[in-house]
Protein backbone atom coordinates (compact mmCIF):
# COMPACT_ATOMS: atom_id res chain seq x y z
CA UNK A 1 82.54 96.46 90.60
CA UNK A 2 85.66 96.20 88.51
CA UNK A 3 88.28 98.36 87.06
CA UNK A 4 89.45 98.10 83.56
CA UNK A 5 92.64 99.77 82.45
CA UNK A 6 93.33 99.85 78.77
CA UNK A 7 96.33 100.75 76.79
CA UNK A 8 95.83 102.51 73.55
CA UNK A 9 97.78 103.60 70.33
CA UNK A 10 97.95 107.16 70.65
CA UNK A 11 99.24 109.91 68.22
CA UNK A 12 103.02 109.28 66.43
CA UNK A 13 103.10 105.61 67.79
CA UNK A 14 103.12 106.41 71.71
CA UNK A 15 100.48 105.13 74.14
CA UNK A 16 97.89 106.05 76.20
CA UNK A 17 95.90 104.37 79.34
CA UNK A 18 92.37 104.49 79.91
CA UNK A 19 89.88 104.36 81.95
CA UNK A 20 86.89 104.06 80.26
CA UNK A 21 86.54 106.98 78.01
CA UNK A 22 88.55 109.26 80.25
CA UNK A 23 92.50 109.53 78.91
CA UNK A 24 94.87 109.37 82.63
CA UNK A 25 97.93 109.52 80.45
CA UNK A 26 99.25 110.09 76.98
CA UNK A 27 102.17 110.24 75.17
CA UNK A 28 103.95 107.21 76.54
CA UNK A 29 106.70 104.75 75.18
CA UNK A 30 105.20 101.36 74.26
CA UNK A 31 107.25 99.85 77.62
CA UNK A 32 106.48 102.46 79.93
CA UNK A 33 102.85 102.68 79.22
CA UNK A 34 102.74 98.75 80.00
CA UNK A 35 104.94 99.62 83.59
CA UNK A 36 102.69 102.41 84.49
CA UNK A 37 99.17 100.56 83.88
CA UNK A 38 100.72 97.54 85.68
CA UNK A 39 101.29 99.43 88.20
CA UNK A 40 98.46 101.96 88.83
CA UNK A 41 96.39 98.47 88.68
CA UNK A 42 98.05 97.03 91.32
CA UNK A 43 97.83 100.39 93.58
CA UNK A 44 93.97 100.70 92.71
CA UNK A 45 93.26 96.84 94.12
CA UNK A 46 95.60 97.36 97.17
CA UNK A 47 94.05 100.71 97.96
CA UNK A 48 90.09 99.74 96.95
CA UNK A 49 90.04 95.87 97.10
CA UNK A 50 88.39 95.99 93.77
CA UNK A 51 89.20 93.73 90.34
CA UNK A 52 91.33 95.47 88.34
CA UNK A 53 91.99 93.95 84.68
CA UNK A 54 94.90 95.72 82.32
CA UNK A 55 93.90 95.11 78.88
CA UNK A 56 95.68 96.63 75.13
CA UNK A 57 93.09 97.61 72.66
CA UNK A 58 94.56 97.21 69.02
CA UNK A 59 92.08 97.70 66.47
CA UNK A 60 92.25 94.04 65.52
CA UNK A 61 92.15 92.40 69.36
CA UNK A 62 92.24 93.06 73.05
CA UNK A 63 95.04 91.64 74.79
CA UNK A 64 94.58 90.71 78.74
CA UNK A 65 97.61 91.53 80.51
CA UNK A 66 97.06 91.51 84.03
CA UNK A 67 94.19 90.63 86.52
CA UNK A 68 94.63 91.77 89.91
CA UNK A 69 91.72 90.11 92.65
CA UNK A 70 91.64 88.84 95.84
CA UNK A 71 92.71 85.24 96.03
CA UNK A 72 89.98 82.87 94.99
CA UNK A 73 91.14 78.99 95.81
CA UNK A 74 88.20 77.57 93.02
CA UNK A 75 89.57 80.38 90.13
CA UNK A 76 92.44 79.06 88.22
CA UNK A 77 95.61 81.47 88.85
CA UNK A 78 96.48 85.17 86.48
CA UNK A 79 99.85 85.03 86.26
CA UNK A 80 100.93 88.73 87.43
């Protein structure tokens, strides 16, 4: 099973990231945001082992950012 973090337009132009439909943090700078889901993704497949992807949701697109797996020599590389 995989993880999907998303970063969201929140009130007054600041962000928030998401984990499904449950908010883990609001109010953040457009550059921080980015930092912090980067790096909560990277802690969650360290400690679990588990896909995680690190998407932004505009209301136009989705933007991948980030895919953090276990090596996989037949996958093409995510650049990190």
């Amino acid at each position: 099973m995989s993880v999907v973090l998303t970063i969201k337009e929140s009130s007054h132009g600041l962000w928030a990231i998401c984990s499904g439909s449950a908010v883990l943090f609001d109010g953040l700078g457009f550059a921080h945001a980015i930092r912090l889901a980067r790096g909560l993704g990277r802690e969650e497949h360290a400690n679990s082992g588990r896909t995680v992807y690190v998407e932004m949701a505009c209301t136009e697109f989705t933007i991948d950012l980030v895919q953090y797996a276990d090596a996989d020599m037949s996958a093409p590389a995510v650049a990190a």
